[in-house]
C-alpha atoms as a PDB file:
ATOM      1  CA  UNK A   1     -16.960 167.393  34.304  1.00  0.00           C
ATOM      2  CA  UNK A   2     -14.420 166.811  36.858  1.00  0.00           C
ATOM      3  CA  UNK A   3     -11.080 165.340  36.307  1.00  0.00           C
ATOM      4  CA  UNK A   4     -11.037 162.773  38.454  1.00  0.00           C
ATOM      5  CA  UNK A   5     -12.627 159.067  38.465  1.00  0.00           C
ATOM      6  CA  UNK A   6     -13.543 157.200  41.061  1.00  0.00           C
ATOM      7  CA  UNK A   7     -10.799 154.338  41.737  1.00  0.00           C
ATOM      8  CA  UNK A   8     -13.323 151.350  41.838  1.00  0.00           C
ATOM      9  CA  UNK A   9     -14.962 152.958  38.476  1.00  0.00           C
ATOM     10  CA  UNK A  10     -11.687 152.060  36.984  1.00  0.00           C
ATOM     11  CA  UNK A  11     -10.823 148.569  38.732  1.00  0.00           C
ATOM     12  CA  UNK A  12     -13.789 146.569  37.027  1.00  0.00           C
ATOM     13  CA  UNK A  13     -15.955 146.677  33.895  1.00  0.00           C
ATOM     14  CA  UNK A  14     -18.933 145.654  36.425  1.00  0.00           C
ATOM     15  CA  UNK A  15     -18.742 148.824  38.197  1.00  0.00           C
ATOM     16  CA  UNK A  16     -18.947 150.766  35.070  1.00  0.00           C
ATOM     17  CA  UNK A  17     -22.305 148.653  34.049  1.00  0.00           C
ATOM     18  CA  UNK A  18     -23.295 149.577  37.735  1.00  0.00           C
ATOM     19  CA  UNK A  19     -23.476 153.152  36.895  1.00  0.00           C
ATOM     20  CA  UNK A  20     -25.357 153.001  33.603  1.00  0.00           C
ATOM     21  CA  UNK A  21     -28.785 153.090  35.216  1.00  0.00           C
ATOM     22  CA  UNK A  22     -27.456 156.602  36.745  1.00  0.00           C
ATOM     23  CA  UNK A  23     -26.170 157.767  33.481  1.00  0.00           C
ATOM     24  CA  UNK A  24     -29.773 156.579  32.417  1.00  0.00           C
ATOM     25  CA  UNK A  25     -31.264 158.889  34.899  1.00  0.00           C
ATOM     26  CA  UNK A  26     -29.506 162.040  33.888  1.00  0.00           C
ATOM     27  CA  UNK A  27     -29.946 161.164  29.838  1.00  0.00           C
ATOM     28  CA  UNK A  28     -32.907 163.890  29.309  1.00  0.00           C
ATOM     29  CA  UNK A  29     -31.342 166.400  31.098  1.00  0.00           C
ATOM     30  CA  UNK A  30     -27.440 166.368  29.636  1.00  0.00           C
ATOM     31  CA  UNK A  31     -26.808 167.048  25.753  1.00  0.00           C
ATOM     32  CA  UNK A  32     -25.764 163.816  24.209  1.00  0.00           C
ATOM     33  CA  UNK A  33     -22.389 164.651  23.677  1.00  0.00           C
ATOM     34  CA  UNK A  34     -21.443 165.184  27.013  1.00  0.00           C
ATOM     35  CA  UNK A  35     -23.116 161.698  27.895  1.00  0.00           C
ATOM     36  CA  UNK A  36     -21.224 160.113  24.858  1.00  0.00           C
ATOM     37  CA  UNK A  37     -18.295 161.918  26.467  1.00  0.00           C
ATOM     38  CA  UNK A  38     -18.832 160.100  29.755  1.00  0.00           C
ATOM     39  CA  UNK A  39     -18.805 157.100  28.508  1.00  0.00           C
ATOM     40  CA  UNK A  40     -15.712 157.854  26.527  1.00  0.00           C
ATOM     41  CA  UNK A  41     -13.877 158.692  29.528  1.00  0.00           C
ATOM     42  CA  UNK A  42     -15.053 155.757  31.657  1.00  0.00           C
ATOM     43  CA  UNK A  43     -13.930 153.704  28.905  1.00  0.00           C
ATOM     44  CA  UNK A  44     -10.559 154.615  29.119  1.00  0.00           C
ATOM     45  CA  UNK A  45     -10.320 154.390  32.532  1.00  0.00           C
ATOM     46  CA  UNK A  46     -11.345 151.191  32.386  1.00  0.00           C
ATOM     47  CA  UNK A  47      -8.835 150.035  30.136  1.00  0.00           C
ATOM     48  CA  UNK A  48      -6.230 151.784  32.091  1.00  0.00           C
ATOM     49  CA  UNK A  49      -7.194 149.762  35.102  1.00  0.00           C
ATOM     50  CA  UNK A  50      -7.345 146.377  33.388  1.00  0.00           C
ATOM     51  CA  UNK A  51      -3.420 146.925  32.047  1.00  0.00           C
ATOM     52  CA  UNK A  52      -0.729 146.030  34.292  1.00  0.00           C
ATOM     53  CA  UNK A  53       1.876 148.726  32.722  1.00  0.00           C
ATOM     54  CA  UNK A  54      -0.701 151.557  33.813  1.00  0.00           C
ATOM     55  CA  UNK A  55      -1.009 152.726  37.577  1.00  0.00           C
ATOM     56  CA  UNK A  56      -4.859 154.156  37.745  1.00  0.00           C
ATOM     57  CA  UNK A  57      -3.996 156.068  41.370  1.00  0.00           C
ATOM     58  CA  UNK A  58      -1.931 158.738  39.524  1.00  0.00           C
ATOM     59  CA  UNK A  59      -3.977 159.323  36.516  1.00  0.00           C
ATOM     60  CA  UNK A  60      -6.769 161.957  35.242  1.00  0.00           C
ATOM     61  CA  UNK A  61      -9.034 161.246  32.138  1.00  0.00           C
ATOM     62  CA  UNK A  62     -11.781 164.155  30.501  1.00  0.00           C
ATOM     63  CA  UNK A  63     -12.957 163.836  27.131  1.00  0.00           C
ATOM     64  CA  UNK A  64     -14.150 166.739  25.123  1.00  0.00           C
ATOM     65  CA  UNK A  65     -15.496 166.338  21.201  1.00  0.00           C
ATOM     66  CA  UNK A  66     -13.393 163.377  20.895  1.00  0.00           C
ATOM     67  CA  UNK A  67     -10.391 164.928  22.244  1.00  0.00           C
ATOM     68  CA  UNK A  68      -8.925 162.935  25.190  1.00  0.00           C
ATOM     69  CA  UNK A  69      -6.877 164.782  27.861  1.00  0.00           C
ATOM     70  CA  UNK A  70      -4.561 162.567  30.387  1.00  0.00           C
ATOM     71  CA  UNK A  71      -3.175 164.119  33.054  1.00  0.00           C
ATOM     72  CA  UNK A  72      -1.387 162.987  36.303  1.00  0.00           C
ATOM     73  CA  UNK A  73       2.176 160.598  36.637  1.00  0.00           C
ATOM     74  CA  UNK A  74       3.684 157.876  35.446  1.00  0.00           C
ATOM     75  CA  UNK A  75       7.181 156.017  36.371  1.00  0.00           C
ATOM     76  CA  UNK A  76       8.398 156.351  32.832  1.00  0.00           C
ATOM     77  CA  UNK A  77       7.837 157.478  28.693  1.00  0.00           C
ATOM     78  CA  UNK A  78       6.607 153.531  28.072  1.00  0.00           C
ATOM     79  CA  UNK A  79       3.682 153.762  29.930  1.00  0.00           C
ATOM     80  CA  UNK A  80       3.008 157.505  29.100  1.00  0.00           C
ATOM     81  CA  UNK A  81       3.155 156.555  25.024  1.00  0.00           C
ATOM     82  CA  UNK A  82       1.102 153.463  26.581  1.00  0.00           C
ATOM     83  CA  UNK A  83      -1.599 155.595  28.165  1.00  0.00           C
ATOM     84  CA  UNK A  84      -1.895 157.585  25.144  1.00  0.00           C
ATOM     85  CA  UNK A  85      -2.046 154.118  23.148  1.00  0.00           C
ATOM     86  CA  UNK A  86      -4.924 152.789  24.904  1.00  0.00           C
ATOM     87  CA  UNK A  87      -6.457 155.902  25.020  1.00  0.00           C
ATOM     88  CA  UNK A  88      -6.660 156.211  20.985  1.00  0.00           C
ATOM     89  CA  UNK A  89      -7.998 152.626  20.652  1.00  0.00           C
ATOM     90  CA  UNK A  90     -11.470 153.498  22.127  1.00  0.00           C
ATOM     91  CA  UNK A  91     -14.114 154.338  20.165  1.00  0.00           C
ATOM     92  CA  UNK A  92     -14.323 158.034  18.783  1.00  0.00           C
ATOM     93  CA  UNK A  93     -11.557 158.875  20.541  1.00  0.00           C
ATOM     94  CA  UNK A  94      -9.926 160.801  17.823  1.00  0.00           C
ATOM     95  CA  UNK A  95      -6.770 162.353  19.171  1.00  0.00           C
ATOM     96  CA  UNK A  96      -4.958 162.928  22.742  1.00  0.00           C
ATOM     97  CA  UNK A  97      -3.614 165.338  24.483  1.00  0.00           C
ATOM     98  CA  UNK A  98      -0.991 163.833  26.733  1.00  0.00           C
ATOM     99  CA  UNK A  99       0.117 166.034  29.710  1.00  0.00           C
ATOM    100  CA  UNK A 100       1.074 162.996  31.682  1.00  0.00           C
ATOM    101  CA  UNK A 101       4.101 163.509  33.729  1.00  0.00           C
ATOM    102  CA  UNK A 102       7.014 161.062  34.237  1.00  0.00           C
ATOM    103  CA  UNK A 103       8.291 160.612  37.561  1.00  0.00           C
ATOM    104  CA  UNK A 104       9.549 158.094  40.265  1.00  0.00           C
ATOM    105  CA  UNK A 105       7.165 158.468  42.414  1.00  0.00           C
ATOM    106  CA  UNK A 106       4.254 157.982  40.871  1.00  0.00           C
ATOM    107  CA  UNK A 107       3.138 153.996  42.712  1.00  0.00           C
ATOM    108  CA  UNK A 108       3.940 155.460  46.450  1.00  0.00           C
ATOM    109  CA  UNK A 109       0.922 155.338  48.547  1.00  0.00           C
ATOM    110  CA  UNK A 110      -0.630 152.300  47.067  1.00  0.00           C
ATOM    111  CA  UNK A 111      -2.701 149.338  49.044  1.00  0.00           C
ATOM    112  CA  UNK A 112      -0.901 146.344  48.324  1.00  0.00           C
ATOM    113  CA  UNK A 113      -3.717 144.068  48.237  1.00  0.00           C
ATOM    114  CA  UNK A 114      -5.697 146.451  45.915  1.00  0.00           C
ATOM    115  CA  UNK A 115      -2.609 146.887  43.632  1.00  0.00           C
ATOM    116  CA  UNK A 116      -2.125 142.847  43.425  1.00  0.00           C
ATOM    117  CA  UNK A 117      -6.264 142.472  42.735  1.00  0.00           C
ATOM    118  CA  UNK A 118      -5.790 145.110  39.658  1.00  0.00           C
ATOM    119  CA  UNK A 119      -2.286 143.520  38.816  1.00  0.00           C
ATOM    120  CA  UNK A 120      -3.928 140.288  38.357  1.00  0.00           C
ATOM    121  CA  UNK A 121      -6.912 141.652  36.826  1.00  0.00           C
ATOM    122  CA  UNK A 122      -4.920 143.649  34.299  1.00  0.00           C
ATOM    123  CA  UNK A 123      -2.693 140.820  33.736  1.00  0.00           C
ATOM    124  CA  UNK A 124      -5.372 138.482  32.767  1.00  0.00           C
ATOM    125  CA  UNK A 125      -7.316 141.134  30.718  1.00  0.00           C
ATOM    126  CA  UNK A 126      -3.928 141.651  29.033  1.00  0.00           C
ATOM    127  CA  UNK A 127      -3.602 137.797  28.145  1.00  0.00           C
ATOM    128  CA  UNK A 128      -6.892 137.937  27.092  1.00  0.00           C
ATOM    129  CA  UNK A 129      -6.205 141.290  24.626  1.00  0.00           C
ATOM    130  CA  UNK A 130      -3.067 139.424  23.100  1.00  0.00           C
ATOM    131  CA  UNK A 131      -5.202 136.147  22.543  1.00  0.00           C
ATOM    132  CA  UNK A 132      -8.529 138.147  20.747  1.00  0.00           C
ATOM    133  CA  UNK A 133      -5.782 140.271  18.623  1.00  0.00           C
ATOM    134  CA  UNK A 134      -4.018 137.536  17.046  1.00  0.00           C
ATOM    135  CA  UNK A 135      -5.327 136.106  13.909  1.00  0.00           C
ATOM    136  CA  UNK A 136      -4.472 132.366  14.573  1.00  0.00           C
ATOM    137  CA  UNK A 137      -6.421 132.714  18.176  1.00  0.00           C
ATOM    138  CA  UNK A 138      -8.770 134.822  17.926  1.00  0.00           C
ATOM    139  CA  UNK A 139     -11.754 132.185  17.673  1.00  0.00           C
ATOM    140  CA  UNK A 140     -10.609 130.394  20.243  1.00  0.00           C
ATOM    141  CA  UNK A 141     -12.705 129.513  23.308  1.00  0.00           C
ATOM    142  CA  UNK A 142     -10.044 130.339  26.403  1.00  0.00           C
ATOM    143  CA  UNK A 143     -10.954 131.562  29.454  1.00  0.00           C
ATOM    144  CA  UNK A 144      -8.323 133.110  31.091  1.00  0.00           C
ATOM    145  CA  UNK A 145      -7.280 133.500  35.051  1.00  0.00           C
ATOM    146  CA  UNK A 146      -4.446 135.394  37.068  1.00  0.00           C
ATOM    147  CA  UNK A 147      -3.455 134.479  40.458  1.00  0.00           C
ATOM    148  CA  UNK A 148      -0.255 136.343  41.816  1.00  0.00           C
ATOM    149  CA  UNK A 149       1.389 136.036  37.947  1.00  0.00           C
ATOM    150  CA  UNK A 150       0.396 132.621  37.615  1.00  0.00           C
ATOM    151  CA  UNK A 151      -1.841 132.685  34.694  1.00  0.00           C
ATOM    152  CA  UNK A 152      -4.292 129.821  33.918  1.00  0.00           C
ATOM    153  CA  UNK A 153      -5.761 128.959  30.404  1.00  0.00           C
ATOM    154  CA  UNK A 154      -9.073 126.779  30.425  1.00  0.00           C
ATOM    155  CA  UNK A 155     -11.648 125.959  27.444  1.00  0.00           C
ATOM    156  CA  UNK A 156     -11.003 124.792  23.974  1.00  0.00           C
ATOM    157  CA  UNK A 157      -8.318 124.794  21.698  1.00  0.00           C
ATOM    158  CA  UNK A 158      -9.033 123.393  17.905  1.00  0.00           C
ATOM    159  CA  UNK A 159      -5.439 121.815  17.315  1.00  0.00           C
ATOM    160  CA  UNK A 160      -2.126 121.205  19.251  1.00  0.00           C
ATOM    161  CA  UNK A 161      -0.449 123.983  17.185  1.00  0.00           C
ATOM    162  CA  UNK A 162      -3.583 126.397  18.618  1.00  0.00           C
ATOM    163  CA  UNK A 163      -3.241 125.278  21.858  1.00  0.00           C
ATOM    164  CA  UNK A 164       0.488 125.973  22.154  1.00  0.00           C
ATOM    165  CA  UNK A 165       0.260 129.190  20.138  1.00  0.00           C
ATOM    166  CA  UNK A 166      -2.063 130.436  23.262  1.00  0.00           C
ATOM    167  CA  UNK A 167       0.271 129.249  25.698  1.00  0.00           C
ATOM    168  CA  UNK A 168       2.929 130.703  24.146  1.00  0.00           C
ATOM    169  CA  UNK A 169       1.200 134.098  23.961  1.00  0.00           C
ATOM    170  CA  UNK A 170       0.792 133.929  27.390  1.00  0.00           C
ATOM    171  CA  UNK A 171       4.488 133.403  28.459  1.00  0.00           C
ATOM    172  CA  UNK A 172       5.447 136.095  25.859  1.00  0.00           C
ATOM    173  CA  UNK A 173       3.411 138.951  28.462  1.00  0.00           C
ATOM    174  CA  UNK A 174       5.495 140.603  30.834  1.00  0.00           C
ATOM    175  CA  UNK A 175       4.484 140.417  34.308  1.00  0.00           C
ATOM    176  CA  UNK A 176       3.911 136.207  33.748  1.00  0.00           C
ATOM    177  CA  UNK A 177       5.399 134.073  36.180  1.00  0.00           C
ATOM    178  CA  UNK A 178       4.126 130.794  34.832  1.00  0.00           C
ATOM    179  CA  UNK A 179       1.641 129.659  32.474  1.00  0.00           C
ATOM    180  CA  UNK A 180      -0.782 126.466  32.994  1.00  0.00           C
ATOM    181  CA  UNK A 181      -2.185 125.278  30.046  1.00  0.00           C
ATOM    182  CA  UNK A 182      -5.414 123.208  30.156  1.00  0.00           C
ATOM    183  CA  UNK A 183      -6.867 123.918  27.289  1.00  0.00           C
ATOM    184  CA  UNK A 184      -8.610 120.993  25.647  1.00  0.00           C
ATOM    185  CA  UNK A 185      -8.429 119.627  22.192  1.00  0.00           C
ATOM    186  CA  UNK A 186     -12.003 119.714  20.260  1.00  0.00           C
ATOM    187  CA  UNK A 187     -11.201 119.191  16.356  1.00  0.00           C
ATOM    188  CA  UNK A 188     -14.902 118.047  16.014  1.00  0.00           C
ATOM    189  CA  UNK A 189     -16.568 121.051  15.389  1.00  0.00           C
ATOM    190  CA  UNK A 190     -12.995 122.716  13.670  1.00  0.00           C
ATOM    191  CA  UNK A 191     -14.054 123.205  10.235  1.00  0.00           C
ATOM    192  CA  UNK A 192     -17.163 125.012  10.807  1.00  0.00           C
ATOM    193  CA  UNK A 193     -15.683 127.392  13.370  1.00  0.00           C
ATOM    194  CA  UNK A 194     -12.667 128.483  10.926  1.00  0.00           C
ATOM    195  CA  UNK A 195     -15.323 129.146   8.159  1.00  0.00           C
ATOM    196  CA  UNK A 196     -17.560 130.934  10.437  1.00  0.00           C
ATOM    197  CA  UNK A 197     -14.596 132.573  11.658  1.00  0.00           C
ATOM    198  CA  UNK A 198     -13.784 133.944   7.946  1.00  0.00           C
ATOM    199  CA  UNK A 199     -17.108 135.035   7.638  1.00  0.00           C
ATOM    200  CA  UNK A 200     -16.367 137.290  10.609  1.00  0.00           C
ATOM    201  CA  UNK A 201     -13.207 139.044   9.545  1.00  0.00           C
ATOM    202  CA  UNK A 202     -14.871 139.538   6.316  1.00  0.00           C
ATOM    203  CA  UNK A 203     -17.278 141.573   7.878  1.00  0.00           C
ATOM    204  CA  UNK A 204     -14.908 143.504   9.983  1.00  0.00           C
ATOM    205  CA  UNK A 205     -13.492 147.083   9.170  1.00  0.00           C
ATOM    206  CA  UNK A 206     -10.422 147.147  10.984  1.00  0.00           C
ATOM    207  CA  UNK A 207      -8.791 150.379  10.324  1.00  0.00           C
ATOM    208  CA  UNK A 208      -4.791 150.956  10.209  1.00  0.00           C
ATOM    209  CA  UNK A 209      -5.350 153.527  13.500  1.00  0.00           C
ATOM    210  CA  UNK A 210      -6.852 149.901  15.529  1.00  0.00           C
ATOM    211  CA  UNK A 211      -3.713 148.156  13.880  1.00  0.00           C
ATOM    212  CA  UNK A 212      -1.148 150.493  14.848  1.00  0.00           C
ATOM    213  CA  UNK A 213      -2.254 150.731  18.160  1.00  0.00           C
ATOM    214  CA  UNK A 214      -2.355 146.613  18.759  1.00  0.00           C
ATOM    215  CA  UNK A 215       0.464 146.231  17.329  1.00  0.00           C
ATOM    216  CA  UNK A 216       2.262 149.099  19.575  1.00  0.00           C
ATOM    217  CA  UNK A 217       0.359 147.760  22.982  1.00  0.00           C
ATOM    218  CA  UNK A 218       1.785 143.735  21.905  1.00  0.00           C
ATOM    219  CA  UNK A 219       5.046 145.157  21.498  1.00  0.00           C
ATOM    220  CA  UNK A 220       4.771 146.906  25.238  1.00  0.00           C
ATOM    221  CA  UNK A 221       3.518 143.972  26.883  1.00  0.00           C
ATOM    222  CA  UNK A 222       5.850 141.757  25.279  1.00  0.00           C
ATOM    223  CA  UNK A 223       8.947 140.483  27.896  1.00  0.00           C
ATOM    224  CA  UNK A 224      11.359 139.791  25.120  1.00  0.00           C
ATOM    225  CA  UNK A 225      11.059 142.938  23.184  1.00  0.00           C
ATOM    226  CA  UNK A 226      12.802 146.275  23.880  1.00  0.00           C
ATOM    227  CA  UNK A 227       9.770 148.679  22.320  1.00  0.00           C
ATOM    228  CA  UNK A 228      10.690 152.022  23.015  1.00  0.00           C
ATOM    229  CA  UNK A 229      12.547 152.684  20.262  1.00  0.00           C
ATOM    230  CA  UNK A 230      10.008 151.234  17.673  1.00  0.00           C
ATOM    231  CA  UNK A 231       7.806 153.483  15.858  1.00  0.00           C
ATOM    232  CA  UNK A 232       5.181 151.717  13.947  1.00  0.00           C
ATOM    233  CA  UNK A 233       2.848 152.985  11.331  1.00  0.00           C
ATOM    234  CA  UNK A 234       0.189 150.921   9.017  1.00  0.00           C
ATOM    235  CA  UNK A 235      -1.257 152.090   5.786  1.00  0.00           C
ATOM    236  CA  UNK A 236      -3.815 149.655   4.312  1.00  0.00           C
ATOM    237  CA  UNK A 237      -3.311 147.151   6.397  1.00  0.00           C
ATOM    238  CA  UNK A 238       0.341 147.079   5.539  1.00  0.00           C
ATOM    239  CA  UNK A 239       2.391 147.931   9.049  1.00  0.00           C
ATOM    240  CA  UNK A 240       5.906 149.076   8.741  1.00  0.00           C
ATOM    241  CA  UNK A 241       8.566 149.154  11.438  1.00  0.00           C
ATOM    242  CA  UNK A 242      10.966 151.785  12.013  1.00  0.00           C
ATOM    243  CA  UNK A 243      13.831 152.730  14.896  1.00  0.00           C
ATOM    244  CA  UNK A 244      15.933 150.256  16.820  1.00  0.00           C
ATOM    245  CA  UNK A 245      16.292 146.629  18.498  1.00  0.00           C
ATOM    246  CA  UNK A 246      18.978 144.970  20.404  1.00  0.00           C
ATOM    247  CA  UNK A 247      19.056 142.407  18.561  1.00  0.00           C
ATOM    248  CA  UNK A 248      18.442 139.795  15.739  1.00  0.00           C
ATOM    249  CA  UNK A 249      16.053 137.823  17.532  1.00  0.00           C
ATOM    250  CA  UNK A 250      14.518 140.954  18.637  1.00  0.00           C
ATOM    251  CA  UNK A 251      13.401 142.025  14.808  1.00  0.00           C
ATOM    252  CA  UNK A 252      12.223 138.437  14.484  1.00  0.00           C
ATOM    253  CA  UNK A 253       9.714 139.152  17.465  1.00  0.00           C
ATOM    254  CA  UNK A 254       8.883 142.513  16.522  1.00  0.00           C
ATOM    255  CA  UNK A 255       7.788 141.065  13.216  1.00  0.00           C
ATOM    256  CA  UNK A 256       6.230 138.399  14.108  1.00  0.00           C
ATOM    257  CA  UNK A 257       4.263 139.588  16.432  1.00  0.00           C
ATOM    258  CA  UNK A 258       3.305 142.582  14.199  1.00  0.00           C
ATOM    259  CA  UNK A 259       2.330 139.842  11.723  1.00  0.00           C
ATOM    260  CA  UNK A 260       0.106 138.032  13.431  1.00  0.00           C
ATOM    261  CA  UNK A 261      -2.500 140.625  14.362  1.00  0.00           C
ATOM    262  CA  UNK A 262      -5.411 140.715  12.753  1.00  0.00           C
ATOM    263  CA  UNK A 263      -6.023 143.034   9.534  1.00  0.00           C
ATOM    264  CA  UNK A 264      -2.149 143.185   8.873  1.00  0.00           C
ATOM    265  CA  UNK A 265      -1.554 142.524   4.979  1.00  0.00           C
ATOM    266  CA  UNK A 266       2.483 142.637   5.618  1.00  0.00           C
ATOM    267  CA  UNK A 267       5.158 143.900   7.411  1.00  0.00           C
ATOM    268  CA  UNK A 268       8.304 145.950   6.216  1.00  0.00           C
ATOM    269  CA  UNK A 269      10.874 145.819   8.818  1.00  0.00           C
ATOM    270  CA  UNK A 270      13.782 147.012   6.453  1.00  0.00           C
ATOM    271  CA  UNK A 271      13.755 150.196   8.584  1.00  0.00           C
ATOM    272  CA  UNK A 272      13.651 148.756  11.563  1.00  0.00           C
ATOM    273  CA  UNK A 273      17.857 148.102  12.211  1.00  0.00           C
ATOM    274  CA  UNK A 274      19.755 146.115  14.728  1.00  0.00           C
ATOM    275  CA  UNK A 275      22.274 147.788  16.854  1.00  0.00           C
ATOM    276  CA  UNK A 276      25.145 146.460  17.497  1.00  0.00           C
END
């Protein structure tokens, strides 16, 4: 299996579909776990593509029995803990081998036009992430759009408090430049969709591993919050914070943010200290 993806592969989810009827094709004569494998790996790339911190043009993905090896260059240790992040969060993916380099170098030789297409792409998929993690807006109906920073939030909100909360989420992400809020106010149909909405995270599983890993990724794409030295870990749904922040308002982030993704129980920040 060769190391290397094709670029567009990466840039949209509708290129992936587009190869499925190959991957079809090829089903009777590869052993299933190399096809699982494939799919693995174009996964990943995938999500690498649609997140701004991540530059695709550097990077190398191959999945073996659940192992994922990255390989190739990043600017800095954020986005190679970031890579790994994502990495872990898809499906069977159960651990990663990150031989990612870090180096200065590693966005030279890019097409700008192509880098601000995947910039806004990522950005908006990001957005979009941060909006179907959170607990208090993850039912909502918002479509999200990305031109040049600028993001755009259309669809349906089920209070003022939601429809803030969304914008607000939005202007949190790094890489925002300004946020237009049109979401619309339906409270008709609002009890029905928070019941049916309960009914649905009953019925999830959401393991710590999918918690940790949110809660890591929101603290990386966060503009107010200095993440690097944060170590997070979640044990029944309980996520504690360790390390450093700058700052008092910084913890406050950190655990509210933490807090409000969904499957977290709690949050013990008594670890997590405030240099001064």
């Amino acid at each position: 299996m060769p190391p290397f993806k094709p670029l567009m592969l990466a840039v949209s989810t509708t290129l992936l579909l587009g190869l499925l009827p190959l991957a079809s094709q090829a089903a009777e004569a590869a052993p299933a776990a190399q096809l699982e494998a494939a799919r693995q790996e174009g996964s990943i790339w995938t999500a690498f593509a649609l997140n701004r911190h991540l530059n695709p043009f550097k990077l190398k993905v191959e999945v073996e029995d659940g192992v994922a090896t990255l390989d190739g260059k990043v600017e800095n240790d954020v986005q190679k803990d970031l890579a790994e992040q994502v990495a872990l969060s898809i499906e069977g993916i159960d651990s990663v081998d990150n031989r990612i380099a870090v180096g200065s170098d590693a966005v030279e030789g890019n097409p700008p036009a192509m880098v601000q297409r995947l910039e806004d792409a990522s950005l908006a998929a990001t957005v979009q992430s941060k909006l179907l993690w959170n607990s208090n807006t993850r039912g909502l109906d918002i479509q999200v759009k990305s031109e040049t920073g600028n993001i755009t939030l259309s669809g349906h909100a089920q209070t003022p408090a939601a429809k803030e909360l969304a914008g607000q989420l939005a202007a949190n992400t790094d890489g925002v430049r300004e946020v237009f809020n049109y979401l619309s106010i339906s409270t008709a149909d609002s009890s029905s969709s928070e019941v049916q909405t309960t009914l649905e995270e009953a019925r999830e599983e959401i393991s710590d591993a999918w918690i940790t890993s949110k809660v890591k990724a929101s603290f990386l794409y966060s503009r107010n919050l200095d993440a690097i030295n944060i170590t997070v870990n979640t044990d029944d749904g309980l996520v504690s914070l360790r390390g450093s922040v700058l700052s008092s308002a910084e913890k406050r982030l950190a655990v509210e943010i933490a807090r409000n993704i969904r499957g977290v129980r709690g949050v013990d920040a008594d670890a997590l200290l405030i240099n001064s």
